[in-house]
N, C-alpha and C. Protein backbone atom coordinates (compact mmCIF):
# COMPACT_ATOMS: atom_id res chain seq x y z
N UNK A 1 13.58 -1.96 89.90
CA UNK A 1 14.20 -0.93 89.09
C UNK A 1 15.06 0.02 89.92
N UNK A 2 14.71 0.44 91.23
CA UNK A 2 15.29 1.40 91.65
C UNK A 2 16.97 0.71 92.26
N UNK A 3 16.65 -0.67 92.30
CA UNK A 3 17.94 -1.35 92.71
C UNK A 3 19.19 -1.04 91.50
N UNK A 4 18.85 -1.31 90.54
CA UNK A 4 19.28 -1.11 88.96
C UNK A 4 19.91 0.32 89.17
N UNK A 5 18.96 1.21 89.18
CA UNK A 5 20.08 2.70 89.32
C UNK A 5 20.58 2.95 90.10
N UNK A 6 20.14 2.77 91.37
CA UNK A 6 21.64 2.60 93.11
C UNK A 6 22.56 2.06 92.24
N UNK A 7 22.67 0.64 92.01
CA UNK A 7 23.82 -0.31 91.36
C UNK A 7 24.67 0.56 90.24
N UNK A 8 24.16 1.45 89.39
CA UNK A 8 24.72 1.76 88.30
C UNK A 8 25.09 3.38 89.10
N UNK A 9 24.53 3.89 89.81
CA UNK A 9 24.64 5.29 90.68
C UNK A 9 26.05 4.81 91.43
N UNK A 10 26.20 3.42 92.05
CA UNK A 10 27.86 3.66 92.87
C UNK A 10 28.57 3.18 91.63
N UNK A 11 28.52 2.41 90.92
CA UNK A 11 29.40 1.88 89.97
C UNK A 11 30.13 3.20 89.27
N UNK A 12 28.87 4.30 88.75
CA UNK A 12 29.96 5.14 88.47
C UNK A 12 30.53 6.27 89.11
N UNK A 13 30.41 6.07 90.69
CA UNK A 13 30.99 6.83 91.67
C UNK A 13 32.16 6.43 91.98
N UNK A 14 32.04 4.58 92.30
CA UNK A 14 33.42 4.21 92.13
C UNK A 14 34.81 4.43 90.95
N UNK A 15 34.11 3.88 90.16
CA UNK A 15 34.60 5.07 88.42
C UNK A 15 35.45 5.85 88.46
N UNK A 16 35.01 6.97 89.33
CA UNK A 16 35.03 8.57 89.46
C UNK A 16 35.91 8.44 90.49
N UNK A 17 35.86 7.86 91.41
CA UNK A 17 36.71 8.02 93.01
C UNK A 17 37.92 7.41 92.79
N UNK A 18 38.11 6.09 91.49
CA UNK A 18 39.49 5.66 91.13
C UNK A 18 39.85 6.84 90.27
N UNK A 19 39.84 7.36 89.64
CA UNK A 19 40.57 8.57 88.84
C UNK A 19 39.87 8.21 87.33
N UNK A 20 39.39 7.41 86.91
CA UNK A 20 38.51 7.12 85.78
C UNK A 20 37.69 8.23 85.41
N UNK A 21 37.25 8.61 83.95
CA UNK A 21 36.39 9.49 83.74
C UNK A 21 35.81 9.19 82.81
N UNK A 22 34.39 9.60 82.44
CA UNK A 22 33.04 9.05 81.59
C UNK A 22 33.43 9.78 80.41
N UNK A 23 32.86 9.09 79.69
CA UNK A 23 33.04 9.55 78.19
C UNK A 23 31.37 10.00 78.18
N UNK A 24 31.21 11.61 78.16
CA UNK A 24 30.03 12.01 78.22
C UNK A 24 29.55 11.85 77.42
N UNK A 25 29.70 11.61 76.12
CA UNK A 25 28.76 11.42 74.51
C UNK A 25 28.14 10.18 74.74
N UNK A 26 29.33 9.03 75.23
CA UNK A 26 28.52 7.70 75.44
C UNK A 26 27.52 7.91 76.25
N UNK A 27 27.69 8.53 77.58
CA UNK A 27 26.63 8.69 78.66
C UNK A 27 26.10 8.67 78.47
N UNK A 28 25.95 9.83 77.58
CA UNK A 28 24.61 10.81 77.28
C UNK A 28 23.65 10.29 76.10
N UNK A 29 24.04 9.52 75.38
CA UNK A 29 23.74 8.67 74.57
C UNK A 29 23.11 7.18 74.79
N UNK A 30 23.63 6.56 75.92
CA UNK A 30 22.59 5.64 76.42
C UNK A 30 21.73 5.74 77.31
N UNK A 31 21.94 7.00 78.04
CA UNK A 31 20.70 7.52 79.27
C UNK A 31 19.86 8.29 78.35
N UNK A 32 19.81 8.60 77.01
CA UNK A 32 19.05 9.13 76.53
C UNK A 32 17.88 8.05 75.80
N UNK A 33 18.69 7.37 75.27
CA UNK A 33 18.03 5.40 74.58
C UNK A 33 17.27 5.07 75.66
N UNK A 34 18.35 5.24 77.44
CA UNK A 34 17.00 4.16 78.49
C UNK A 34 16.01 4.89 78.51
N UNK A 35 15.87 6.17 78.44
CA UNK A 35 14.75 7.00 78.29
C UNK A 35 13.47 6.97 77.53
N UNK A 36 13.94 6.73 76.18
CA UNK A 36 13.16 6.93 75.35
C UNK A 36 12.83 5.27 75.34
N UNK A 37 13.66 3.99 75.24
CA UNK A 37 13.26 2.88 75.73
C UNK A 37 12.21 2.33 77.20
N UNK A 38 12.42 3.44 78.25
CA UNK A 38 10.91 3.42 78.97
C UNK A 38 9.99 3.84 78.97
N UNK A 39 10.01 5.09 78.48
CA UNK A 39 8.86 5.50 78.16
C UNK A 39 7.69 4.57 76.84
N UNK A 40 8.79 4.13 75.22
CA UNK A 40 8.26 3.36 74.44
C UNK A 40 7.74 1.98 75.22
N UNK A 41 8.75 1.50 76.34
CA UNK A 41 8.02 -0.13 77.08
C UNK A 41 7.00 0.24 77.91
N UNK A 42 6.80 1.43 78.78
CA UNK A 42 5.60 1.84 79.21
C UNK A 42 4.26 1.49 78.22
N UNK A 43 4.57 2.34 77.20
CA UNK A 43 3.24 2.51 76.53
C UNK A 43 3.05 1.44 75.88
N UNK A 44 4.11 0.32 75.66
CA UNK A 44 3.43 -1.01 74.80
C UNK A 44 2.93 -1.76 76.09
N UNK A 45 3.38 -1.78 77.07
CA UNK A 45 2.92 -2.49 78.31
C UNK A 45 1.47 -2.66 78.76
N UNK A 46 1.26 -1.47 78.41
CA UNK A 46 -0.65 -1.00 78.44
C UNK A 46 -1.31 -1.59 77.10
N UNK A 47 -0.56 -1.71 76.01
CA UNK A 47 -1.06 -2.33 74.83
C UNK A 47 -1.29 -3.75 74.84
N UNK A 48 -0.03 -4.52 75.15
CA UNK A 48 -0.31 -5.94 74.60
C UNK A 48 -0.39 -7.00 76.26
N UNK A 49 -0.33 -8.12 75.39
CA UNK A 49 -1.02 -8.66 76.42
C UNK A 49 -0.09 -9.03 77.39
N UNK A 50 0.09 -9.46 78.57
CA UNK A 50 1.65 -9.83 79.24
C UNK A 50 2.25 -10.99 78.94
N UNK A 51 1.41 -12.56 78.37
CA UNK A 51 2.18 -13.17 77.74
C UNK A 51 2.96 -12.95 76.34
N UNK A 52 2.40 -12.05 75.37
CA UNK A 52 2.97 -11.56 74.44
C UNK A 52 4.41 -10.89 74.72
N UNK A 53 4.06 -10.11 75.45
CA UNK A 53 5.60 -9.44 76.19
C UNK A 53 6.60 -10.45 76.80
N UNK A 54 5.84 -11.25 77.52
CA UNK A 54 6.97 -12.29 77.97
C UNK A 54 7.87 -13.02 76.40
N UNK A 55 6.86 -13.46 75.57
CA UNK A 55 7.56 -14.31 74.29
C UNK A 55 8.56 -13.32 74.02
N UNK A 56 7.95 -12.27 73.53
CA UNK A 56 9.31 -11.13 72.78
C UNK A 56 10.18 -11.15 73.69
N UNK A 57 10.21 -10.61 74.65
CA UNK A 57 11.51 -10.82 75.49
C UNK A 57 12.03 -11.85 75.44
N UNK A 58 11.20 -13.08 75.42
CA UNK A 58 12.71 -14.12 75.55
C UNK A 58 12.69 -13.95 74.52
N UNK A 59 12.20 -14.08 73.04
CA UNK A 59 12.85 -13.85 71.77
C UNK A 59 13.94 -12.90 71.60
N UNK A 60 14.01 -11.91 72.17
CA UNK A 60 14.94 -11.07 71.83
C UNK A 60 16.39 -11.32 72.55
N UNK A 61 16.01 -11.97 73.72
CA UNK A 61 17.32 -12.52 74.62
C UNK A 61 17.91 -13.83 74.09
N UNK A 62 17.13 -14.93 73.11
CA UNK A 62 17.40 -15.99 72.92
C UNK A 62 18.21 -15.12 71.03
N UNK A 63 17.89 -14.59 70.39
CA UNK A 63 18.68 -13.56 69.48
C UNK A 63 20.48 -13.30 69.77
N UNK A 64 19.99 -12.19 71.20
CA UNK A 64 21.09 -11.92 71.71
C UNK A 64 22.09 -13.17 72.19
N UNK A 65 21.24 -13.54 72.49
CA UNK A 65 22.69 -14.93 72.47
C UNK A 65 23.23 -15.18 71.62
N UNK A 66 22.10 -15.54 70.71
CA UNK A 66 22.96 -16.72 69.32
C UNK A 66 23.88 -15.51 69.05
N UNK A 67 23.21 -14.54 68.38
CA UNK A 67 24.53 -13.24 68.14
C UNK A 67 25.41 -13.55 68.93
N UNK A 68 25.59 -13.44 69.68
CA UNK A 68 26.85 -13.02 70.74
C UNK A 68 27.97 -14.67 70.59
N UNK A 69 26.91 -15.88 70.29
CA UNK A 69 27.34 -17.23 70.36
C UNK A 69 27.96 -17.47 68.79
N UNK A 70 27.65 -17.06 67.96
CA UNK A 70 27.88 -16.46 66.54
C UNK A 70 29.53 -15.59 66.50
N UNK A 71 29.23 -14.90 66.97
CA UNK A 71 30.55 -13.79 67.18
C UNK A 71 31.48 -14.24 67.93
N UNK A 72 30.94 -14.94 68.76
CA UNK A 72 32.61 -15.85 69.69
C UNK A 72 33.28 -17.00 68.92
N UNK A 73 31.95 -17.54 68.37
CA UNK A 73 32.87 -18.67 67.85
C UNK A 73 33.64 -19.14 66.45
N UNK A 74 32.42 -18.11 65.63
CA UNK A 74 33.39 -17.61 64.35
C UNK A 74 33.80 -16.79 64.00
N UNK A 75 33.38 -15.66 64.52
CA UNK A 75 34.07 -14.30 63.95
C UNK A 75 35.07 -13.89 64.92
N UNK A 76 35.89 -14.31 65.65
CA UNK A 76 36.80 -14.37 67.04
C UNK A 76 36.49 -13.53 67.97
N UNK A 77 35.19 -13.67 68.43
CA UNK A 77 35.26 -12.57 69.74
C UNK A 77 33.76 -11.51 69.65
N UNK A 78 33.63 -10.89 70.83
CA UNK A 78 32.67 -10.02 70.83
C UNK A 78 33.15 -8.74 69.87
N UNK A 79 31.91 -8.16 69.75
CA UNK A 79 32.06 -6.95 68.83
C UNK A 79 32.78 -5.80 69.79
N UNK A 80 33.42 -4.94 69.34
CA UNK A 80 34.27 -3.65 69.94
C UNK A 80 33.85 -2.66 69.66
């Protein structure tokens, strides 16, 4: 995890150092989601069992595909 925020900590330094600037509502709006999304995966983590967690996750990644595989190939393209 801590690799994850270094990675996302220069990405938007680099950002910043090309002349680029953050759209703070978005920011602030998905650092607020990862928030409340770790704290909610914390506390189911202690709940269920770890193969259970493993299925949902790939369920939810094997989802995100088809969506995404769905949207490329008939609806022309990813969502905007």
């Amino acid at each position: 995890m801590p690799g994850i925020v270094a990675a996302d900590a220069v990405g938007g330094a680099l950002l910043l150092v090309a002349g680029r600037t953050l759209e703070l509502d978005v920011t602030a709006a998905l650092t607020a989601a990862c928030v409340v999304g770790a704290l909610a995966g914390t506390d189911l983590a202690g709940r269920l069992p770890q193969r259970t967690l493993g299925r949902g996750f790939a369920l939810l990644v094997v989802a995100v595909a088809g969506y995404l595989l769905v949207s490329v190939t008939l609806l022309g393209g990813p969502p905007s």
